[in-house]
PDB file of N, CA and C in Angstrom:
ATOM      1  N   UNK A   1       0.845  -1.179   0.000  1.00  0.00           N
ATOM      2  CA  UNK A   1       0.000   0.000   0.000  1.00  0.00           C
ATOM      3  C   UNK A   1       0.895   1.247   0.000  1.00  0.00           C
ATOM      4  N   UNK A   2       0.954   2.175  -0.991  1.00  0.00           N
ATOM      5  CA  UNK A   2       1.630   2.910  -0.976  1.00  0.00           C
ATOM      6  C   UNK A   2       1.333   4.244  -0.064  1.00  0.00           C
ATOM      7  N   UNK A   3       2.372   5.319   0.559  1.00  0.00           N
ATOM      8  CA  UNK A   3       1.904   5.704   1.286  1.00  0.00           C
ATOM      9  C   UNK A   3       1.213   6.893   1.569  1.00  0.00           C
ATOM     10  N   UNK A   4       0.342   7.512   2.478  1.00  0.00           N
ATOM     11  CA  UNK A   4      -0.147   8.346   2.136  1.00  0.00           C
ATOM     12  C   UNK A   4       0.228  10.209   2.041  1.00  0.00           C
ATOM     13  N   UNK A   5       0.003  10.539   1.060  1.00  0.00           N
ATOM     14  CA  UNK A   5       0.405  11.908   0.704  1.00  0.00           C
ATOM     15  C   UNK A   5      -0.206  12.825   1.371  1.00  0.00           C
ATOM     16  N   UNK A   6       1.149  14.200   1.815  1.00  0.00           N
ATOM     17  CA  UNK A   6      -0.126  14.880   2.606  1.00  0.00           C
ATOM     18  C   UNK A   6      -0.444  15.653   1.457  1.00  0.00           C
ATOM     19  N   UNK A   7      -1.654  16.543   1.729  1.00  0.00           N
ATOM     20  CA  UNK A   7      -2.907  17.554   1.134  1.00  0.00           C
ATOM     21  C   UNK A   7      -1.935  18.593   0.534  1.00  0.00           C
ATOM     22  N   UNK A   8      -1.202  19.162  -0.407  1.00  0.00           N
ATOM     23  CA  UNK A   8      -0.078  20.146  -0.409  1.00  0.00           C
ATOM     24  C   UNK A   8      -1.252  21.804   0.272  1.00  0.00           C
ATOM     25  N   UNK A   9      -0.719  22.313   0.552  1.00  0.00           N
ATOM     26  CA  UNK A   9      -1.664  23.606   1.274  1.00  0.00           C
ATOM     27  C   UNK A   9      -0.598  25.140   0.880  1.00  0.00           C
ATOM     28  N   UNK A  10      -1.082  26.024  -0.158  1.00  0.00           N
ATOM     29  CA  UNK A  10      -0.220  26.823  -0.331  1.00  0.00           C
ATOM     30  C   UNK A  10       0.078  28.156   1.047  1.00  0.00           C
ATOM     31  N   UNK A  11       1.350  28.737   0.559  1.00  0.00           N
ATOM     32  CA  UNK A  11       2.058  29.562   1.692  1.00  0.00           C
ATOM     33  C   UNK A  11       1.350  30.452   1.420  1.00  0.00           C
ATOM     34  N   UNK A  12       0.496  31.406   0.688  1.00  0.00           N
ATOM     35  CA  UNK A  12       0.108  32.640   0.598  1.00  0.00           C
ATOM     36  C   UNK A  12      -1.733  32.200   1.426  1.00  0.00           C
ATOM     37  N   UNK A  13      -2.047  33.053   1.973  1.00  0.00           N
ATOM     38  CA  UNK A  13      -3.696  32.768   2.288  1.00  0.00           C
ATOM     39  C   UNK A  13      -4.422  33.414   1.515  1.00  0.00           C
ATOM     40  N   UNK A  14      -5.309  32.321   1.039  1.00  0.00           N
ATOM     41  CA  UNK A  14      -6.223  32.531  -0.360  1.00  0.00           C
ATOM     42  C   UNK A  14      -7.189  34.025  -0.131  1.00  0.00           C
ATOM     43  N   UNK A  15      -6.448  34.952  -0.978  1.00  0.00           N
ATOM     44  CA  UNK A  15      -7.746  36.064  -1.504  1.00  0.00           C
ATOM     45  C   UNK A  15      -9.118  35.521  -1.516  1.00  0.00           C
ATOM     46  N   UNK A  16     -10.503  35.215  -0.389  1.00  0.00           N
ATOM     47  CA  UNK A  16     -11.616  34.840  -1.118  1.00  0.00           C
ATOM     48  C   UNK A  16     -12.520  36.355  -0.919  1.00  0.00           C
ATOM     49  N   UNK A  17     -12.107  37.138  -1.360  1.00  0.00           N
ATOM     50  CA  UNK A  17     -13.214  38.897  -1.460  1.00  0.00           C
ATOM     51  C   UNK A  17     -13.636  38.198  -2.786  1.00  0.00           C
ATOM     52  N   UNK A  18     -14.884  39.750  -3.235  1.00  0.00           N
ATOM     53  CA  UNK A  18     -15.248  39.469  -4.781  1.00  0.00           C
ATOM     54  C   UNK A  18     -14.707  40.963  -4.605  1.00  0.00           C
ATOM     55  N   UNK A  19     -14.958  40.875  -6.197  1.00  0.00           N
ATOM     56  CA  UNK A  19     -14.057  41.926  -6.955  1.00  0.00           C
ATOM     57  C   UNK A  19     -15.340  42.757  -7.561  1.00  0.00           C
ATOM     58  N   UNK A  20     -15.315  43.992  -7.214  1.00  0.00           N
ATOM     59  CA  UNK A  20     -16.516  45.118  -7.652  1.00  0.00           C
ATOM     60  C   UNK A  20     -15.899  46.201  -8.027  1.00  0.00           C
ATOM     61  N   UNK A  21     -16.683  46.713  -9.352  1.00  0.00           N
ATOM     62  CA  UNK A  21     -16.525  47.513  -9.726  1.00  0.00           C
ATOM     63  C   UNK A  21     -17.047  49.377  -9.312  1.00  0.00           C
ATOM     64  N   UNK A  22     -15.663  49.961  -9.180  1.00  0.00           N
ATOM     65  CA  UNK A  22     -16.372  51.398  -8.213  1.00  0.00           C
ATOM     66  C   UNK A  22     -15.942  52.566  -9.060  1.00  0.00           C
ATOM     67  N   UNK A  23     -17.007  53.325  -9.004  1.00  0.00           N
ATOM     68  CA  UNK A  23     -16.872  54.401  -9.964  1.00  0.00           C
ATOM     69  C   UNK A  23     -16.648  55.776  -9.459  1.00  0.00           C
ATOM     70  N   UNK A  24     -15.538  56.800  -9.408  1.00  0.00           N
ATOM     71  CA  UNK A  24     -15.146  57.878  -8.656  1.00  0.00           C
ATOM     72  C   UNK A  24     -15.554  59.046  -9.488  1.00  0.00           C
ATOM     73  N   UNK A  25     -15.436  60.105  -9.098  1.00  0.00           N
ATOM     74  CA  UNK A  25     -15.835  61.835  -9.689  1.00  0.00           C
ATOM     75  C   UNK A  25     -15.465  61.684 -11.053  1.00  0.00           C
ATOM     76  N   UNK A  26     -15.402  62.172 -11.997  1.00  0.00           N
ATOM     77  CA  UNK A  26     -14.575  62.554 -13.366  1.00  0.00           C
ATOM     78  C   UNK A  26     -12.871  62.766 -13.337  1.00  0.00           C
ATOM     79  N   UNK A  27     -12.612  62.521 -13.389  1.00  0.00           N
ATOM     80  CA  UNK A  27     -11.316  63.023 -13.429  1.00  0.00           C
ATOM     81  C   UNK A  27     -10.067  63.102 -12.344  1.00  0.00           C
ATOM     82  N   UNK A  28     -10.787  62.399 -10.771  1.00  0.00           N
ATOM     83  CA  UNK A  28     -10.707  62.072  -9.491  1.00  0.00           C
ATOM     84  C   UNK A  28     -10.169  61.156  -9.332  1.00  0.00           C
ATOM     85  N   UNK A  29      -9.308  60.052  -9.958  1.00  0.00           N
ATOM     86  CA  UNK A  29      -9.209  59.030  -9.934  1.00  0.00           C
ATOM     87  C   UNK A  29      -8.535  58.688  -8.230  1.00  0.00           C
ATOM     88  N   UNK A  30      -7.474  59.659  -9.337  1.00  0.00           N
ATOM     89  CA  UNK A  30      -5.537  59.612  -8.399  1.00  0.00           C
ATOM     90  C   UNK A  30      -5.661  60.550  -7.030  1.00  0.00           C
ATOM     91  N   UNK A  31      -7.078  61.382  -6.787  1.00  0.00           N
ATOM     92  CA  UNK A  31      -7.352  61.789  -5.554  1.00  0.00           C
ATOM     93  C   UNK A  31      -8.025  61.163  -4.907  1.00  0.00           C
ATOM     94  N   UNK A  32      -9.056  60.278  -5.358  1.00  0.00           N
ATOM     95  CA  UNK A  32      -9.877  59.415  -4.588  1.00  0.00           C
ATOM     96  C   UNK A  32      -8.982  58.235  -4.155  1.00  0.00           C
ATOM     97  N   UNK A  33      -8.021  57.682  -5.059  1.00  0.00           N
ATOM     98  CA  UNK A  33      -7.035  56.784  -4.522  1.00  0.00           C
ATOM     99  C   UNK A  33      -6.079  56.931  -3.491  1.00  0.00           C
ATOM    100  N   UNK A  34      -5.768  58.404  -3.506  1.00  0.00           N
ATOM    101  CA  UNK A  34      -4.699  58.839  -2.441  1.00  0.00           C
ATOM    102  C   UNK A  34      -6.045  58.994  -0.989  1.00  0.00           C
ATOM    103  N   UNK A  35      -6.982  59.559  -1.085  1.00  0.00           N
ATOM    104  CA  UNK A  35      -8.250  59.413   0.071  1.00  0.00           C
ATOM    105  C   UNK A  35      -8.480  57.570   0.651  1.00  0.00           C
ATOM    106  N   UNK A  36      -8.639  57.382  -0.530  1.00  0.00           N
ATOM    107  CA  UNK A  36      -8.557  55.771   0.081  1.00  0.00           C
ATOM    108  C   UNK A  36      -7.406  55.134   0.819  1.00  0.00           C
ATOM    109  N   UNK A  37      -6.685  55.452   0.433  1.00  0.00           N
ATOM    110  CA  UNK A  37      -5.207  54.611   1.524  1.00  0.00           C
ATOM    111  C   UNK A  37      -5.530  55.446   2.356  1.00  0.00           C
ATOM    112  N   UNK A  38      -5.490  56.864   2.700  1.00  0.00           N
ATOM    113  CA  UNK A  38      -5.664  57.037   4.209  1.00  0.00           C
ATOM    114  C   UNK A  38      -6.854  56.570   4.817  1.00  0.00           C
ATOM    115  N   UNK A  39      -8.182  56.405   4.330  1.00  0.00           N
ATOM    116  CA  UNK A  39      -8.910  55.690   4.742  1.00  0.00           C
ATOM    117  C   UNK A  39      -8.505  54.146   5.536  1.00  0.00           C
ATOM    118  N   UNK A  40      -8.290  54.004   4.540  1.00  0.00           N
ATOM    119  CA  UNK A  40      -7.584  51.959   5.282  1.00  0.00           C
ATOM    120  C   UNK A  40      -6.828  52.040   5.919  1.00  0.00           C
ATOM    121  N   UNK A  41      -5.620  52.887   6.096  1.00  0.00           N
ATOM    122  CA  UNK A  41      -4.793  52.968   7.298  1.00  0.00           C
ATOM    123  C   UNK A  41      -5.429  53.348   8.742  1.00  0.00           C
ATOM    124  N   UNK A  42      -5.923  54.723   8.497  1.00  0.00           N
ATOM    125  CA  UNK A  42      -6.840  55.111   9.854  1.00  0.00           C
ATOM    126  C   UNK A  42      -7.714  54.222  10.303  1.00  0.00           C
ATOM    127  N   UNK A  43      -8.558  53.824   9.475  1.00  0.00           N
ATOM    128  CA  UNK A  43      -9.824  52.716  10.177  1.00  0.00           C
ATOM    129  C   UNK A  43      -9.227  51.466   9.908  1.00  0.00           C
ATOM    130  N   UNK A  44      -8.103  51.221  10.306  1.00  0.00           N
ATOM    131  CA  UNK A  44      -7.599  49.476   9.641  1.00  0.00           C
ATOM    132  C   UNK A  44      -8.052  48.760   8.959  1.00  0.00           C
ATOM    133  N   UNK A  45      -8.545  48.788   7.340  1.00  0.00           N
ATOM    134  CA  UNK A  45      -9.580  47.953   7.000  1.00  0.00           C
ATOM    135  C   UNK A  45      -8.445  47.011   5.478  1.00  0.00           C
ATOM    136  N   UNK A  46      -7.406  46.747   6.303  1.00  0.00           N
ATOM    137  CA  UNK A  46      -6.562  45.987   4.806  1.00  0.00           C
ATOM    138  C   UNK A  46      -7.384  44.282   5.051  1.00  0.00           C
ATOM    139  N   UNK A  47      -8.109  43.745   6.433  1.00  0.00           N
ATOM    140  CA  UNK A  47      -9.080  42.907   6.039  1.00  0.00           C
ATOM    141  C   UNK A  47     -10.371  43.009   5.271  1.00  0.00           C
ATOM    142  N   UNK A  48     -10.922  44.579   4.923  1.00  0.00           N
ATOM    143  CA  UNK A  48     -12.170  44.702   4.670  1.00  0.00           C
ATOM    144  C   UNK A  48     -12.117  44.737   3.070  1.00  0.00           C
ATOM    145  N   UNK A  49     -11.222  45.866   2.630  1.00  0.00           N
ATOM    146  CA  UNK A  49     -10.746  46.245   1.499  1.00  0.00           C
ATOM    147  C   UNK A  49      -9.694  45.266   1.471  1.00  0.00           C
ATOM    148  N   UNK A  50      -9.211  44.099   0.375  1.00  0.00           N
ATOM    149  CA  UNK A  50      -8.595  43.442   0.649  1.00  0.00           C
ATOM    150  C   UNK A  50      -7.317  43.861  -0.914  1.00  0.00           C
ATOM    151  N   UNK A  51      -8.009  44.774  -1.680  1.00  0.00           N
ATOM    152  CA  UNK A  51      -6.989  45.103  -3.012  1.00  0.00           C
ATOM    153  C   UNK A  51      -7.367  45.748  -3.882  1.00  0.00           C
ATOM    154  N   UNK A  52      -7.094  46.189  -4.391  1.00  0.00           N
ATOM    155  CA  UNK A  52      -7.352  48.013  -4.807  1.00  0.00           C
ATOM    156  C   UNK A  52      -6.467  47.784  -6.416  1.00  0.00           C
ATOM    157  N   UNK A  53      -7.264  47.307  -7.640  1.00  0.00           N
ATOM    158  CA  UNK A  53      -6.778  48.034  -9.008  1.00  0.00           C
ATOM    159  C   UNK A  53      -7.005  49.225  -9.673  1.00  0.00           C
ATOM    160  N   UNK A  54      -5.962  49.425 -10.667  1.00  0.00           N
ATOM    161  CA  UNK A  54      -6.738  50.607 -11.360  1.00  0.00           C
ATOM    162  C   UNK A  54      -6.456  49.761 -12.944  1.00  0.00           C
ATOM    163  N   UNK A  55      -7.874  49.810 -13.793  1.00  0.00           N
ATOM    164  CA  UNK A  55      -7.806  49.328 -14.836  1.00  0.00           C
ATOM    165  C   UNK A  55      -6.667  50.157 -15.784  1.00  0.00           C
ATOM    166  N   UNK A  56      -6.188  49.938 -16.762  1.00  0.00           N
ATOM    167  CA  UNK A  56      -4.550  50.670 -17.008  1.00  0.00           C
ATOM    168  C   UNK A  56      -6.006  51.559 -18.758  1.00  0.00           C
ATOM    169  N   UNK A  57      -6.626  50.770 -19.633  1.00  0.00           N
ATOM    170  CA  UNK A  57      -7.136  51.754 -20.489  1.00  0.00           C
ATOM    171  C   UNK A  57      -7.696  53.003 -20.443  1.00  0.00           C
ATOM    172  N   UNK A  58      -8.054  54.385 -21.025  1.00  0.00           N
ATOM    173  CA  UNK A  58      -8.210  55.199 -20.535  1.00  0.00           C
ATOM    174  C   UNK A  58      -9.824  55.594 -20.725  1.00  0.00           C
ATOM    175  N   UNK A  59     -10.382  54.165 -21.056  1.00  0.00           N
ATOM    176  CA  UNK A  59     -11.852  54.147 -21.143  1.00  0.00           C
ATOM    177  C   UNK A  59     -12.377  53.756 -19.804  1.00  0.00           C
ATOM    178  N   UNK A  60     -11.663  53.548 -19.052  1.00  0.00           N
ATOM    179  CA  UNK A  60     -11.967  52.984 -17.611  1.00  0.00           C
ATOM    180  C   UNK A  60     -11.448  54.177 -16.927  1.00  0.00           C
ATOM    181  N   UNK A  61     -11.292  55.810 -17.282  1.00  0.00           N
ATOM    182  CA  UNK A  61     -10.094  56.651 -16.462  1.00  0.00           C
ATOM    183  C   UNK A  61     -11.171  56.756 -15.283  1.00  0.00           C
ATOM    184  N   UNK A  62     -12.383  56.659 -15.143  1.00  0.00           N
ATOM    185  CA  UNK A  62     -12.744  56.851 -13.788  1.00  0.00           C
ATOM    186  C   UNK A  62     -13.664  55.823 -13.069  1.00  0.00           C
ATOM    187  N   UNK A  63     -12.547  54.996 -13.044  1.00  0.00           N
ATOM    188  CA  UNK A  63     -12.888  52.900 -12.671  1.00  0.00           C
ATOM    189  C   UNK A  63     -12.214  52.475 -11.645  1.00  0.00           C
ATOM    190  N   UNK A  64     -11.993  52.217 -10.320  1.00  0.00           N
ATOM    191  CA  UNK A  64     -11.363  51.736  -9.730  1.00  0.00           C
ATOM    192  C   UNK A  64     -11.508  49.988  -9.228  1.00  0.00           C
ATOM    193  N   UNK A  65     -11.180  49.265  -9.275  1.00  0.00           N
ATOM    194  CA  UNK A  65     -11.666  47.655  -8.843  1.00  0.00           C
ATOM    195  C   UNK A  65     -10.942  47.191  -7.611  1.00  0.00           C
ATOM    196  N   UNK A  66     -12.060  47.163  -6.744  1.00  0.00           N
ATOM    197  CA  UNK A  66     -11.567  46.822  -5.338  1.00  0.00           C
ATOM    198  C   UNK A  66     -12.485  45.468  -4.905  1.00  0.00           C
ATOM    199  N   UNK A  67     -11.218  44.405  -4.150  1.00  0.00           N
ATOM    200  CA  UNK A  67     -11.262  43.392  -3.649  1.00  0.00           C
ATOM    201  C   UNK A  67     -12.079  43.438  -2.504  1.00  0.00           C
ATOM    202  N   UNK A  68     -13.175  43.251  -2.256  1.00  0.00           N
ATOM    203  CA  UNK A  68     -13.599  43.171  -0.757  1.00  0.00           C
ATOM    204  C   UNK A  68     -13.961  41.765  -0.063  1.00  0.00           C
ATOM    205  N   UNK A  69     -13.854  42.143   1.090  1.00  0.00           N
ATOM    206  CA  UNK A  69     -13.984  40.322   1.796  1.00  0.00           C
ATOM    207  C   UNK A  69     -15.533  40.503   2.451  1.00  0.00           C
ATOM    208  N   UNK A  70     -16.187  41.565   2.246  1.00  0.00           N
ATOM    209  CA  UNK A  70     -17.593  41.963   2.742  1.00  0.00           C
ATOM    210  C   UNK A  70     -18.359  42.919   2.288  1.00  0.00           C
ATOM    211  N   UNK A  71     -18.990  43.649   1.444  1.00  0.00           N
ATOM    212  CA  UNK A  71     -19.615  44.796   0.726  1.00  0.00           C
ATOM    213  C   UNK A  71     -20.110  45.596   1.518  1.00  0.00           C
ATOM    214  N   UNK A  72     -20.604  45.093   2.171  1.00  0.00           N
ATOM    215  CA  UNK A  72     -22.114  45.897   3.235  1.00  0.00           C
ATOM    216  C   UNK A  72     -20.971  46.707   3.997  1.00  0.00           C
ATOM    217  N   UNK A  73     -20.487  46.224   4.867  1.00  0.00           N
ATOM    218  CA  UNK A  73     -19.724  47.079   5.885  1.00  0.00           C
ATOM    219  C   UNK A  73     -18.277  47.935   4.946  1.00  0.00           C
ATOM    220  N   UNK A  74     -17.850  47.103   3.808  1.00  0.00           N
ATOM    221  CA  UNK A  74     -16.460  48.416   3.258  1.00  0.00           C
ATOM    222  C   UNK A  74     -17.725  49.382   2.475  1.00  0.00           C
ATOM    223  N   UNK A  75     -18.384  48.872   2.147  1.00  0.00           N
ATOM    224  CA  UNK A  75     -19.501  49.994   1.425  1.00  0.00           C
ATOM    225  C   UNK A  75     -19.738  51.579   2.034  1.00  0.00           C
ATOM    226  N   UNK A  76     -20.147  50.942   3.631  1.00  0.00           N
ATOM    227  CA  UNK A  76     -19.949  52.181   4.524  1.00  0.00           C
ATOM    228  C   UNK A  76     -19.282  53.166   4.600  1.00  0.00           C
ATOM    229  N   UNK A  77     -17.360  52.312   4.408  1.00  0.00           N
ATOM    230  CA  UNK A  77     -16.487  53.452   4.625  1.00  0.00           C
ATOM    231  C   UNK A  77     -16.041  53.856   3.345  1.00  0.00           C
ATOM    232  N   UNK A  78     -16.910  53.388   2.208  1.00  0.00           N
ATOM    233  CA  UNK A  78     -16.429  53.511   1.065  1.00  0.00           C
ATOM    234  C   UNK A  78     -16.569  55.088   0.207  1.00  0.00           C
ATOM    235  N   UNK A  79     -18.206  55.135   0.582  1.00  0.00           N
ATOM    236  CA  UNK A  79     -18.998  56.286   0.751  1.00  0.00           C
ATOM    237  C   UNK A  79     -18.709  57.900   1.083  1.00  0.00           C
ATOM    238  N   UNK A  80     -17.716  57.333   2.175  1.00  0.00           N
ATOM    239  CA  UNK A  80     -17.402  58.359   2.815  1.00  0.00           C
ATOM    240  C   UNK A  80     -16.343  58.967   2.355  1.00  0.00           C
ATOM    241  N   UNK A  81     -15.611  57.991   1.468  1.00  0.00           N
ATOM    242  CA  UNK A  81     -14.083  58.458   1.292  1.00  0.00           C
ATOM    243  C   UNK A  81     -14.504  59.896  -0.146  1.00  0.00           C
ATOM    244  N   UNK A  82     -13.867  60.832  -0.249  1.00  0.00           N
ATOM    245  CA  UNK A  82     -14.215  62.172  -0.904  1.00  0.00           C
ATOM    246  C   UNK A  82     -13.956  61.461  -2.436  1.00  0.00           C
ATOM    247  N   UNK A  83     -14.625  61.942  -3.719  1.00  0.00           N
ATOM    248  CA  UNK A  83     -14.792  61.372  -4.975  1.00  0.00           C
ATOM    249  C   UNK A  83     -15.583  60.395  -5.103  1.00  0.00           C
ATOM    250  N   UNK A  84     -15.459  59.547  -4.017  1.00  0.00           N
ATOM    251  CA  UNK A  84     -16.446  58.471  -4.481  1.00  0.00           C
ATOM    252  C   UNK A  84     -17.971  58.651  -4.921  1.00  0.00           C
ATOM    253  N   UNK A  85     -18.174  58.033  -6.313  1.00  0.00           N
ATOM    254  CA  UNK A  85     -19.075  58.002  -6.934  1.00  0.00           C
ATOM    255  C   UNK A  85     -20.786  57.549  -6.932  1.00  0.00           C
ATOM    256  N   UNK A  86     -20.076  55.916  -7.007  1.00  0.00           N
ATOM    257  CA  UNK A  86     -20.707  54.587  -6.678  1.00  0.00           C
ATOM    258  C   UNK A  86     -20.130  53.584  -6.482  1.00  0.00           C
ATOM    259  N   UNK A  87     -20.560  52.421  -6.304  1.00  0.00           N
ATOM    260  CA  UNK A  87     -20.362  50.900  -6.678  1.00  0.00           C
ATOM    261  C   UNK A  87     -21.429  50.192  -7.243  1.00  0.00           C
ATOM    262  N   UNK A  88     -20.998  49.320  -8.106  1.00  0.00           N
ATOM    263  CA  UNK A  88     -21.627  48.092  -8.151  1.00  0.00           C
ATOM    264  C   UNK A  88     -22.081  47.003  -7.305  1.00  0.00           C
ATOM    265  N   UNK A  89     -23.448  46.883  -7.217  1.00  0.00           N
ATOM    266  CA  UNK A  89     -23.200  45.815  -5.831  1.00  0.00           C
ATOM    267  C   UNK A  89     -23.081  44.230  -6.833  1.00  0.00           C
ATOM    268  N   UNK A  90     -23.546  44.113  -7.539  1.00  0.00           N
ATOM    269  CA  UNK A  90     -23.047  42.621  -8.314  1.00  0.00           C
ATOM    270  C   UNK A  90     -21.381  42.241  -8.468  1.00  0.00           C
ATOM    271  N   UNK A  91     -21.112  41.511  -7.695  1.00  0.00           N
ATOM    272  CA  UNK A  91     -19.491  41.363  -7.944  1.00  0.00           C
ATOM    273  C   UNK A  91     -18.872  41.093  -9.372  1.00  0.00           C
ATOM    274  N   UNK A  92     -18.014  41.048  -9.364  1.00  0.00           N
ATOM    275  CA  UNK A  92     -17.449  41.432 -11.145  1.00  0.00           C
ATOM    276  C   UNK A  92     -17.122  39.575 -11.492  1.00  0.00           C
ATOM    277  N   UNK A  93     -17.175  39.208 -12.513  1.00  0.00           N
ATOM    278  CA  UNK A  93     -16.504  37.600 -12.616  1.00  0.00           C
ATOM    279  C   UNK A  93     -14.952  37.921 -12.687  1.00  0.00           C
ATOM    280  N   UNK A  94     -14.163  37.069 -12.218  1.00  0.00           N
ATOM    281  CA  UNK A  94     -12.829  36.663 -12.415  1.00  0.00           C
ATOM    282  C   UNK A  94     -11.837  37.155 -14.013  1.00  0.00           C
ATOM    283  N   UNK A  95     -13.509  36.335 -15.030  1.00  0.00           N
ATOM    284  CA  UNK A  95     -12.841  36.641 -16.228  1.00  0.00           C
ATOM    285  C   UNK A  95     -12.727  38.159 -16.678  1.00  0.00           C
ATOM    286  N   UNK A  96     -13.489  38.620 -16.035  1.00  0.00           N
ATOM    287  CA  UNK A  96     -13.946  40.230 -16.174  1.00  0.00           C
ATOM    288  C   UNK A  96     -12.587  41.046 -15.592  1.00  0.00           C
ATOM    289  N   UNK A  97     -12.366  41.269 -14.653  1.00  0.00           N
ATOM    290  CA  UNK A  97     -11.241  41.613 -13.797  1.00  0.00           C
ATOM    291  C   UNK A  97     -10.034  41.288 -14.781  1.00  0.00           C
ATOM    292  N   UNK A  98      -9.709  39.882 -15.369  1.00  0.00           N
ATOM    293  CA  UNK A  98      -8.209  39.640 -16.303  1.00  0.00           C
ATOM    294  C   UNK A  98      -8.579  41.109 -16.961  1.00  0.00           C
ATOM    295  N   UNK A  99      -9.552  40.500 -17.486  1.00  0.00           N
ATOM    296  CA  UNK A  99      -9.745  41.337 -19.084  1.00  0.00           C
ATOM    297  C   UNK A  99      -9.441  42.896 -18.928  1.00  0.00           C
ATOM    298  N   UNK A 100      -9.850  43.496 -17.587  1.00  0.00           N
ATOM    299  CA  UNK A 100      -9.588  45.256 -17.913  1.00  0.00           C
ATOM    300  C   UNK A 100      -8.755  44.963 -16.816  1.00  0.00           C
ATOM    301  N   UNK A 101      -8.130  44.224 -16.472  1.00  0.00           N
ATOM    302  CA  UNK A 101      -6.563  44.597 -15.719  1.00  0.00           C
ATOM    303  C   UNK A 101      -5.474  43.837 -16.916  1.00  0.00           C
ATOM    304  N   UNK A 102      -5.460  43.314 -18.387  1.00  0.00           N
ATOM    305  CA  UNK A 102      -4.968  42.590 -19.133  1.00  0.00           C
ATOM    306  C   UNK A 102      -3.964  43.754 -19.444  1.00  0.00           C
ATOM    307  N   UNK A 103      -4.159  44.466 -20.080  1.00  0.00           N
ATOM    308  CA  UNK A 103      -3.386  45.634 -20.899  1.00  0.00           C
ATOM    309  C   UNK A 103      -2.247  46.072 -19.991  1.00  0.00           C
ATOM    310  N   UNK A 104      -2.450  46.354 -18.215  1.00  0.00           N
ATOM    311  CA  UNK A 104      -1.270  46.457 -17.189  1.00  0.00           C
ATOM    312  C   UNK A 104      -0.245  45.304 -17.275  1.00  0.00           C
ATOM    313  N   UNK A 105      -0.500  43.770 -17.826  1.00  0.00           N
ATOM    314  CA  UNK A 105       0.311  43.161 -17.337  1.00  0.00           C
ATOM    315  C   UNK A 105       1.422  42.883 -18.800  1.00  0.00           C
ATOM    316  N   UNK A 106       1.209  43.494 -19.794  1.00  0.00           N
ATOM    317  CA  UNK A 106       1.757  43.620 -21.206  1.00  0.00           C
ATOM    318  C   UNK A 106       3.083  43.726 -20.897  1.00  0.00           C
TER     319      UNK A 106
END
């Protein structure tokens, strides 16, 4: 009987947020982004907000895609942060996310 293998278990802990799409002021991108990190630092929320893209085309210039591990509650402090627009509450698919983060990884 050959013997038994353990389960391999990777070193990084699995990202499980969904990925939503958030929409800031016009032209606000790079100020609403600099508002947001101080946001997550002050209220500690690098569990809530778990990752923060910016789509790289300039048809997306006022698109931000953030990882969350909960909507309802980063929604709250999301709101608050200055530029912010909206969100999407339908999470984005996986394939969606490659596709307008594709052109950054060229």
């Amino acid at each position: 009987m050959p013997p038994i293998q353990p389960v391999e278990t990777s070193l990084q802990p699995p990202v499980n947020g969904n990925w939503y799409l958030l929409s800031v002021r016009s032209k606000k991108r790079e100020l609403f982004l600099k508002y947001l990190e101080l946001a997550i630092t002050q209220n500690n929320l690098r569990e809530l907000i778990l990752q923060v893209e910016i789509p790289p085309e300039s048809v997306y210039e006022d698109i931000v895609l953030v990882n969350l591990s909960n909507f309802k509650t980063a929604y709250t402090y999301l709101q608050k942060v200055d530029c912010f627009q909206g969100i999407e509450r339908k999470p984005l698919q996986l394939e969606q996310v490659s596709r307008m983060l594709a052109a950054k990884q060229k």
